[in-house]
PDB file of N, CA and C in Angstrom:
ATOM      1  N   UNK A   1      94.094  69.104  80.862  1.00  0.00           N
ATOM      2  CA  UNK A   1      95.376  69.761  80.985  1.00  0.00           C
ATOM      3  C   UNK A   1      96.359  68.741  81.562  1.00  0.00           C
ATOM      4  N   UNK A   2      97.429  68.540  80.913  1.00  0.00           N
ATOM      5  CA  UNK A   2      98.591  67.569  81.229  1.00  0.00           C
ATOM      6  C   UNK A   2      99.397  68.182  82.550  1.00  0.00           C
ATOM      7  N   UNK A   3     100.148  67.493  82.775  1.00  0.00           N
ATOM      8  CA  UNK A   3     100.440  67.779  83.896  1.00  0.00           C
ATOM      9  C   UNK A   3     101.794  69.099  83.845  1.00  0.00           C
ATOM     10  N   UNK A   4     102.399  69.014  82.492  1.00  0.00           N
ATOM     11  CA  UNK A   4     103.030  70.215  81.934  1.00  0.00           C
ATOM     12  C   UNK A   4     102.765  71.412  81.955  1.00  0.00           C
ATOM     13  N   UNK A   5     101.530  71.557  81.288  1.00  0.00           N
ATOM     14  CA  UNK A   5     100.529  72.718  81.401  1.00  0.00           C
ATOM     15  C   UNK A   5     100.166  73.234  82.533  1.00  0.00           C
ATOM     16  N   UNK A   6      99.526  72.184  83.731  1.00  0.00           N
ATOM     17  CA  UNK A   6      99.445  72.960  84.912  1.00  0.00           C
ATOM     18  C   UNK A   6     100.430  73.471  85.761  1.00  0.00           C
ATOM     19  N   UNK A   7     101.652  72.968  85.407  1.00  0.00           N
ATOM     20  CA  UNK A   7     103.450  72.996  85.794  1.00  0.00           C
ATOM     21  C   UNK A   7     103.249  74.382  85.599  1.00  0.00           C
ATOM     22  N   UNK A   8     103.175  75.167  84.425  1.00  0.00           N
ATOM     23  CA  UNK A   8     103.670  76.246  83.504  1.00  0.00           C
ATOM     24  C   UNK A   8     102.415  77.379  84.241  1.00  0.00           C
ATOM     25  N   UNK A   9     101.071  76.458  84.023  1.00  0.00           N
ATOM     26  CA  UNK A   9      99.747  77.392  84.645  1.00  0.00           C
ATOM     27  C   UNK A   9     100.080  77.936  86.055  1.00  0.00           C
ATOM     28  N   UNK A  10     100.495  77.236  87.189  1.00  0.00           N
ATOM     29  CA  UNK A  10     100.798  77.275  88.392  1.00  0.00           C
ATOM     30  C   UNK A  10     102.400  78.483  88.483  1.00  0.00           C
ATOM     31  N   UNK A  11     103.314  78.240  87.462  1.00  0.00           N
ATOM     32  CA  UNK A  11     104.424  79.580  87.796  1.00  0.00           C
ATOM     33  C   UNK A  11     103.603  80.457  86.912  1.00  0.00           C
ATOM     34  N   UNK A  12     103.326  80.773  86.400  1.00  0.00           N
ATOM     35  CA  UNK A  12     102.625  81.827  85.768  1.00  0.00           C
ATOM     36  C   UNK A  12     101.726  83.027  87.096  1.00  0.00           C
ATOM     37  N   UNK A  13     100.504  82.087  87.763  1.00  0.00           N
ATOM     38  CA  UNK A  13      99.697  82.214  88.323  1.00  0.00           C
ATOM     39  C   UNK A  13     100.360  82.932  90.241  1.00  0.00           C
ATOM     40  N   UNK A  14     101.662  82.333  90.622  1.00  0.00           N
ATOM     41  CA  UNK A  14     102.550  82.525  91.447  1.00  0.00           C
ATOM     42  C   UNK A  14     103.162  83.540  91.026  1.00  0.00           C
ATOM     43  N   UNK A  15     103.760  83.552  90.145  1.00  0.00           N
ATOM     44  CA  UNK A  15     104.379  85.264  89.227  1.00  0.00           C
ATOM     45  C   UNK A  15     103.548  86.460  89.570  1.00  0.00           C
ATOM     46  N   UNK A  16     102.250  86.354  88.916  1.00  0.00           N
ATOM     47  CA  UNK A  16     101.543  87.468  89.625  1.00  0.00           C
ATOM     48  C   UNK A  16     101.075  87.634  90.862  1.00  0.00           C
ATOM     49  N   UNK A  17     100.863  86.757  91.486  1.00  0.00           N
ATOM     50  CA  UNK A  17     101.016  86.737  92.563  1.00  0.00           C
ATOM     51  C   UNK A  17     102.538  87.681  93.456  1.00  0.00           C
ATOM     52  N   UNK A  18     103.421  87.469  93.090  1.00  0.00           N
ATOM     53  CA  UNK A  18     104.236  87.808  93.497  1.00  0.00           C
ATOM     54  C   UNK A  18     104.809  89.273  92.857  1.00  0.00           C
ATOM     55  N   UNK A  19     104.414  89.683  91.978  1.00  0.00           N
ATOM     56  CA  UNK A  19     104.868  90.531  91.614  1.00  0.00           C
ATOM     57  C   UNK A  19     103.314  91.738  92.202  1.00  0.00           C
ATOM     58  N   UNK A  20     102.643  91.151  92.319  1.00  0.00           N
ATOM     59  CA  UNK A  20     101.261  92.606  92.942  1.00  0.00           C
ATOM     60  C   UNK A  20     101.685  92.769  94.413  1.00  0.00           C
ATOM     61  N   UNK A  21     101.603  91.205  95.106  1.00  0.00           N
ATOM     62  CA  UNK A  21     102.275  91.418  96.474  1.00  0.00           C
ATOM     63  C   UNK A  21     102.881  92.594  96.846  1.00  0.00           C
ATOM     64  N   UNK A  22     104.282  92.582  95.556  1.00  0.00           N
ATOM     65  CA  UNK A  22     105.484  93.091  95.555  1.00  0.00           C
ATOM     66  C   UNK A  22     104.527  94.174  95.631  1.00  0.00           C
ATOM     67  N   UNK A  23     104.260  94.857  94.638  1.00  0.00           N
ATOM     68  CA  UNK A  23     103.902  96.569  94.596  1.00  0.00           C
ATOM     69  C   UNK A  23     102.971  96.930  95.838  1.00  0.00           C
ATOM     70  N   UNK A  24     102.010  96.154  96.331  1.00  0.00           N
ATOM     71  CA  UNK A  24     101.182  96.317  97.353  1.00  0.00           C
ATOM     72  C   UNK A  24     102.132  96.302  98.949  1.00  0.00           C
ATOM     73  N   UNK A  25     103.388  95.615  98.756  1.00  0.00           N
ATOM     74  CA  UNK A  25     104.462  96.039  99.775  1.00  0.00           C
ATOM     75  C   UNK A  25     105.109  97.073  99.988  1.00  0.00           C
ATOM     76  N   UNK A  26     105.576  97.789  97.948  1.00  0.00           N
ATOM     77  CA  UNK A  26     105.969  98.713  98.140  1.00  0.00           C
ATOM     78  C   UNK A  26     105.069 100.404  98.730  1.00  0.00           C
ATOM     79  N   UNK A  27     104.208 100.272  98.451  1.00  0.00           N
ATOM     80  CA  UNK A  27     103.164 101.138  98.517  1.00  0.00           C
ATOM     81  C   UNK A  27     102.608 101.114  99.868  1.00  0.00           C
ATOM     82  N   UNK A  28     102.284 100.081 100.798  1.00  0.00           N
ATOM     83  CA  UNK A  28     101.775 100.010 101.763  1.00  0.00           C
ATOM     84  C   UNK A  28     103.339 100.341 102.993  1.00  0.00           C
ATOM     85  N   UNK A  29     104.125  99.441 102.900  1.00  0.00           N
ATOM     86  CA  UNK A  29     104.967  99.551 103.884  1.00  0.00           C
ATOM     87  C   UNK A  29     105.930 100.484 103.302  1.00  0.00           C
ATOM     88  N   UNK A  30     106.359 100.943 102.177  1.00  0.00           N
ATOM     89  CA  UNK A  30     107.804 102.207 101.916  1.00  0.00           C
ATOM     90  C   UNK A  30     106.770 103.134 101.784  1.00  0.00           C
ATOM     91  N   UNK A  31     105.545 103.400 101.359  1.00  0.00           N
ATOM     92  CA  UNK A  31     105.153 104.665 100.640  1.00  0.00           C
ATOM     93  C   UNK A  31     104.730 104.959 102.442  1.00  0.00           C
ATOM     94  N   UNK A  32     103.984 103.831 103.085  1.00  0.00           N
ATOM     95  CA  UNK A  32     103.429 104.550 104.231  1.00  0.00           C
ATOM     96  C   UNK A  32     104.443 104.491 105.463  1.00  0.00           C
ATOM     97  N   UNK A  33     105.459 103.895 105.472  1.00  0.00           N
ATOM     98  CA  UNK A  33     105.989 104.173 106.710  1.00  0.00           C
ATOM     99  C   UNK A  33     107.815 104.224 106.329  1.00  0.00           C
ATOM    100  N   UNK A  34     108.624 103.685 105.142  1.00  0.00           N
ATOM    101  CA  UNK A  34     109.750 104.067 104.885  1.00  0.00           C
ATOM    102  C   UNK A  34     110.091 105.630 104.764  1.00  0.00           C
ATOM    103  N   UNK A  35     109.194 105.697 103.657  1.00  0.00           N
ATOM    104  CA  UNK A  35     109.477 107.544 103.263  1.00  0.00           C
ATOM    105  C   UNK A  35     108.139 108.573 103.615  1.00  0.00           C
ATOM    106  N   UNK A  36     107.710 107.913 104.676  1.00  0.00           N
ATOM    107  CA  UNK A  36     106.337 108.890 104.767  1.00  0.00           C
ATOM    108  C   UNK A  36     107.109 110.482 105.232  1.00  0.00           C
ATOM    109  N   UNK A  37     108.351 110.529 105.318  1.00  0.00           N
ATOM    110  CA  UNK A  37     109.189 111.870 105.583  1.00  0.00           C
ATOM    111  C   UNK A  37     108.714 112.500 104.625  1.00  0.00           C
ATOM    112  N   UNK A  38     109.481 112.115 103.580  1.00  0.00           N
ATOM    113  CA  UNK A  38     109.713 112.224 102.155  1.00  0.00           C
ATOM    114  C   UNK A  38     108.587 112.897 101.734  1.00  0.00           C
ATOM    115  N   UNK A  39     107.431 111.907 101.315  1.00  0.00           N
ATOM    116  CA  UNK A  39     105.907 112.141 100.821  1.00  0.00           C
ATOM    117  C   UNK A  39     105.329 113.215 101.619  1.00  0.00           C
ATOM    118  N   UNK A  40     105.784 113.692 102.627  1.00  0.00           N
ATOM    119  CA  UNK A  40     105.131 114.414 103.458  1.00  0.00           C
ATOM    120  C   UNK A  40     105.266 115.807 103.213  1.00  0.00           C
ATOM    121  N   UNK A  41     106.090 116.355 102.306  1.00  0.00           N
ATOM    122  CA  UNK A  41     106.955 117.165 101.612  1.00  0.00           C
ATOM    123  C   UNK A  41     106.000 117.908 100.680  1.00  0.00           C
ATOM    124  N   UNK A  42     104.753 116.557 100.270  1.00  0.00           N
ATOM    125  CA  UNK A  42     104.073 116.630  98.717  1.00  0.00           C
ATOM    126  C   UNK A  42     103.007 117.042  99.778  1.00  0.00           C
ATOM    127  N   UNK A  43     101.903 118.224  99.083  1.00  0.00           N
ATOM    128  CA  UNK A  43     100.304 118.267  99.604  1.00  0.00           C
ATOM    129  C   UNK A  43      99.665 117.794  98.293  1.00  0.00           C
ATOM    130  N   UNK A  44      98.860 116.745  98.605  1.00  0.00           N
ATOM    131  CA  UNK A  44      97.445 116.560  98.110  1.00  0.00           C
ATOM    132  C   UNK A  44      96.173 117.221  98.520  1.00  0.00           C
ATOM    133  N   UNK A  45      95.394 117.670  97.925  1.00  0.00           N
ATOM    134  CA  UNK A  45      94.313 117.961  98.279  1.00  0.00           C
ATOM    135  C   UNK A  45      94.271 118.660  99.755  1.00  0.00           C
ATOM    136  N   UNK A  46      95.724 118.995 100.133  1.00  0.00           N
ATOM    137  CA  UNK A  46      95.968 119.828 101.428  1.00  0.00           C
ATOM    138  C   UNK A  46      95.982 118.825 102.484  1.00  0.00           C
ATOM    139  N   UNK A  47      96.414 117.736 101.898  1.00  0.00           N
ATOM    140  CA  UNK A  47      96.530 116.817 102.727  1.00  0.00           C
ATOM    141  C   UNK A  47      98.088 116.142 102.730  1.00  0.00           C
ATOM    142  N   UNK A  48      99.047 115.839 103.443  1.00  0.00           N
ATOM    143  CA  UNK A  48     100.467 115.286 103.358  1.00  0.00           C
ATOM    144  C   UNK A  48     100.536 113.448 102.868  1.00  0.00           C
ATOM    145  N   UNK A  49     101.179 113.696 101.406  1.00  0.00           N
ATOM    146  CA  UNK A  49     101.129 112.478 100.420  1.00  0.00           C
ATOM    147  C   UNK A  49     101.645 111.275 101.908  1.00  0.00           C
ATOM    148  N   UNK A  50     102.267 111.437 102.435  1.00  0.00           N
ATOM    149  CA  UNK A  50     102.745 110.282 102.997  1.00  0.00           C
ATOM    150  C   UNK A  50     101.406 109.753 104.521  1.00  0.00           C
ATOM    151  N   UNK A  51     101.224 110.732 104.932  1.00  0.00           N
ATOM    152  CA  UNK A  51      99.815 110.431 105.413  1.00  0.00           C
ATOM    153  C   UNK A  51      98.371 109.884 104.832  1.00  0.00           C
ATOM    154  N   UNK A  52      98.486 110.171 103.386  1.00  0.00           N
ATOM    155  CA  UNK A  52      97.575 109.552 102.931  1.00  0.00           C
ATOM    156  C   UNK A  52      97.599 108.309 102.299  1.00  0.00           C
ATOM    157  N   UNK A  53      99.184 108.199 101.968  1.00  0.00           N
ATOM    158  CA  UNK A  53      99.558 106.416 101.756  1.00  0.00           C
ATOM    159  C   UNK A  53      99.020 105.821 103.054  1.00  0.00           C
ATOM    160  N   UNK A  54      99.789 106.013 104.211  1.00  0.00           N
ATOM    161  CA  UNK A  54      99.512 105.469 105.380  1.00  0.00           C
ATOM    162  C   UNK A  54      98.134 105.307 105.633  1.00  0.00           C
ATOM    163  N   UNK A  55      97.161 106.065 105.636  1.00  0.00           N
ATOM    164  CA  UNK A  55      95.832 105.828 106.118  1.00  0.00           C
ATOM    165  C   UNK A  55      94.983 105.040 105.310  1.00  0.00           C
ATOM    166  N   UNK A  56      95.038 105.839 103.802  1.00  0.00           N
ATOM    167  CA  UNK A  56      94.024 105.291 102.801  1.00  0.00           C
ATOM    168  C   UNK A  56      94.500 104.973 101.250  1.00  0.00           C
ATOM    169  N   UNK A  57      95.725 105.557 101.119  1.00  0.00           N
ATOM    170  CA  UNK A  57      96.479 104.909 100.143  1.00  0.00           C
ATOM    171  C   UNK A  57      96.619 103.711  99.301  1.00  0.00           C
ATOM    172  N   UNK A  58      97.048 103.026 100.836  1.00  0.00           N
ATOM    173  CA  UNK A  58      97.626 101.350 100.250  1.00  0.00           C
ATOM    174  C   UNK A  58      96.323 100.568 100.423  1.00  0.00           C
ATOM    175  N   UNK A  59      95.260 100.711 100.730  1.00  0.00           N
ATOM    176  CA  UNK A  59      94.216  99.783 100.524  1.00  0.00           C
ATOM    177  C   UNK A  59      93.388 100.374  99.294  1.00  0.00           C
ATOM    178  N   UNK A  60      93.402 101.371  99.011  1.00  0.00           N
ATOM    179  CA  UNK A  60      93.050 101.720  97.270  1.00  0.00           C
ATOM    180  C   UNK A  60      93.949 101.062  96.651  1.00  0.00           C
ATOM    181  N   UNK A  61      95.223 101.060  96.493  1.00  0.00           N
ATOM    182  CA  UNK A  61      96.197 100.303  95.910  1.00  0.00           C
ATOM    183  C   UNK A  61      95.546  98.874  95.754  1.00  0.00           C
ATOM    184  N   UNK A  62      95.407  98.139  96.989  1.00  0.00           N
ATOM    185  CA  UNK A  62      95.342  96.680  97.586  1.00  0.00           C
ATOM    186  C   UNK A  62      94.058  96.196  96.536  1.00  0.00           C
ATOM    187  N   UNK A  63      92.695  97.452  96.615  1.00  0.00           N
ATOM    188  CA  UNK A  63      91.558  97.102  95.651  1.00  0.00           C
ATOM    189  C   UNK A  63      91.658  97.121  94.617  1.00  0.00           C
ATOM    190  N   UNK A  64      92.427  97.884  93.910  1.00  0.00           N
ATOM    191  CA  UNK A  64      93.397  98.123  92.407  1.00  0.00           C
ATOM    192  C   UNK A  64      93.731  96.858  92.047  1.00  0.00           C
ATOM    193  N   UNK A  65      94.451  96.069  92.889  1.00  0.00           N
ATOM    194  CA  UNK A  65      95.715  95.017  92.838  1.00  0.00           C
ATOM    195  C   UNK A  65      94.323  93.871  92.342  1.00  0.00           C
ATOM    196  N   UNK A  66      93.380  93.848  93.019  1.00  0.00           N
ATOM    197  CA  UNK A  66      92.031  92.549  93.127  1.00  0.00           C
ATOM    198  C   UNK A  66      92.136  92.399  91.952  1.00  0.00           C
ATOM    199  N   UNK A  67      91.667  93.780  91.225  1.00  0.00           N
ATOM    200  CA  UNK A  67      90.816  93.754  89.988  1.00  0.00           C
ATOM    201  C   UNK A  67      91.440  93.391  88.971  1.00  0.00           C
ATOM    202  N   UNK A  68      92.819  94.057  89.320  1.00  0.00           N
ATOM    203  CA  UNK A  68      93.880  93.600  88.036  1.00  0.00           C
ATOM    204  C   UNK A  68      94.305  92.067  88.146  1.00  0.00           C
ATOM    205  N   UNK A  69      94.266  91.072  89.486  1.00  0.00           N
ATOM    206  CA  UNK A  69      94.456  90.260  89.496  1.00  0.00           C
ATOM    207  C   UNK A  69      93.463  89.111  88.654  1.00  0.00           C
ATOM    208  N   UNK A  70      92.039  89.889  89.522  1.00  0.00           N
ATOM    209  CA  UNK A  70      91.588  88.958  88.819  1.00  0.00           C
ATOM    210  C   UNK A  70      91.445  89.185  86.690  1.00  0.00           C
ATOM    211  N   UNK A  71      91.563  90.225  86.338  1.00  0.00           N
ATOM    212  CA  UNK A  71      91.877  90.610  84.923  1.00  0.00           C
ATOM    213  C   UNK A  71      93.093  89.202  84.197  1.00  0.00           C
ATOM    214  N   UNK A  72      93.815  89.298  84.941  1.00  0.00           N
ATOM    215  CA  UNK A  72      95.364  88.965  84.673  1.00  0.00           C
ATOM    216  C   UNK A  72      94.572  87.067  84.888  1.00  0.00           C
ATOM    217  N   UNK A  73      94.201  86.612  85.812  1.00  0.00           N
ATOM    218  CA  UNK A  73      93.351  85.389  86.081  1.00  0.00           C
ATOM    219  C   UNK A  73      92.601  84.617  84.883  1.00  0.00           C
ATOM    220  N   UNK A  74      91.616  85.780  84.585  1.00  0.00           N
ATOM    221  CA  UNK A  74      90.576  85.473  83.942  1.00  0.00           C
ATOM    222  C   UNK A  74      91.685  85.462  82.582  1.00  0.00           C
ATOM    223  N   UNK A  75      92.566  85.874  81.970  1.00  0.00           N
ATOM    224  CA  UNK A  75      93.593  85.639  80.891  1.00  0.00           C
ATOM    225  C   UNK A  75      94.205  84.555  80.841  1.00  0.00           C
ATOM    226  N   UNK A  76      94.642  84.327  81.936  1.00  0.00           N
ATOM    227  CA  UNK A  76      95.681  83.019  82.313  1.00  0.00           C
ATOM    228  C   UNK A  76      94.862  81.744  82.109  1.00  0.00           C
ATOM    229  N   UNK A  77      93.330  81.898  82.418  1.00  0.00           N
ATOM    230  CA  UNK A  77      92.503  80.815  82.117  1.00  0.00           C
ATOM    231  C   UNK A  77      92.222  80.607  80.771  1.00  0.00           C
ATOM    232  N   UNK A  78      92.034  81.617  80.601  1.00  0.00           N
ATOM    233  CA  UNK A  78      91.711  81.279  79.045  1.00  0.00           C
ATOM    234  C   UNK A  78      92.859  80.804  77.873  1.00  0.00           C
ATOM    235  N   UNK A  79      93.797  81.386  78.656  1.00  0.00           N
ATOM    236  CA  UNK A  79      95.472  81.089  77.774  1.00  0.00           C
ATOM    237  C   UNK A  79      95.787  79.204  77.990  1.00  0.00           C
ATOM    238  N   UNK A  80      95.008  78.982  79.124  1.00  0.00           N
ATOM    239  CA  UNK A  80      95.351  77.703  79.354  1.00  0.00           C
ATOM    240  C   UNK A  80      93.793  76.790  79.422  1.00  0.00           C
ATOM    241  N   UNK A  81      92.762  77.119  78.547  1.00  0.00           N
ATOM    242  CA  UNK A  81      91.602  76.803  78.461  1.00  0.00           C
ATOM    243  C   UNK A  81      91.247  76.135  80.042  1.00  0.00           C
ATOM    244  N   UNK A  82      90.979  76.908  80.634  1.00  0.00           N
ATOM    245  CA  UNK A  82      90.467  76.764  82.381  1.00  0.00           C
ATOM    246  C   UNK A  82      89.321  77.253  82.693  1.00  0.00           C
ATOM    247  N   UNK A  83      88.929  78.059  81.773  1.00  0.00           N
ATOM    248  CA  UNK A  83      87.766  79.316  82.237  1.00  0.00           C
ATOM    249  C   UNK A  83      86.628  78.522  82.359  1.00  0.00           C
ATOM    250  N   UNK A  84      85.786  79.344  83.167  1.00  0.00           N
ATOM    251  CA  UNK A  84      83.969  78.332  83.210  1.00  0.00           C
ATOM    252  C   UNK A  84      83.410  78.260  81.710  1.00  0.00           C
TER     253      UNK A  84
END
């Protein structure tokens, strides 16, 4: 891989990076502590939506985020012949 390619591999790889961050921010810090008013409004399972972002929410999210990362990874390698 030229040094172009890893130029292009590396913003690519930072992109998602930054964009799961992003949702794992929005979800962890607005869902659990901006609008936990808000969400609190909603029952789940008889439980208040914004309490359950806060507690157990955003790290289901966070394990979500892994899998898709690494999904999105294992693509990016292969798009840029990297893979094992």
């Amino acid at each position: 891989m030229n040094a172009e390619e890893r130029k292009k591999y590396w913003k690519e790889n930072l992109r998602y990076v930054a964009i799961l961050l992003s949702i794992w921010f929005v979800v962890s810090y607005g869902f659990g502590i901006l609008l936990v008013d808000v969400l609190n409004e909603i029952r789940v399972g008889g439980f208040k939506l914004g309490f359950w972002f806060a507690q157990q929410g955003s790290i289901y999210v966070f394990v979500v985020l892994i899998f898709v990362y690494v999904r999105l990874m294992n693509k990016l390698d292969k798009k840029y012949n990297v893979h094992e």
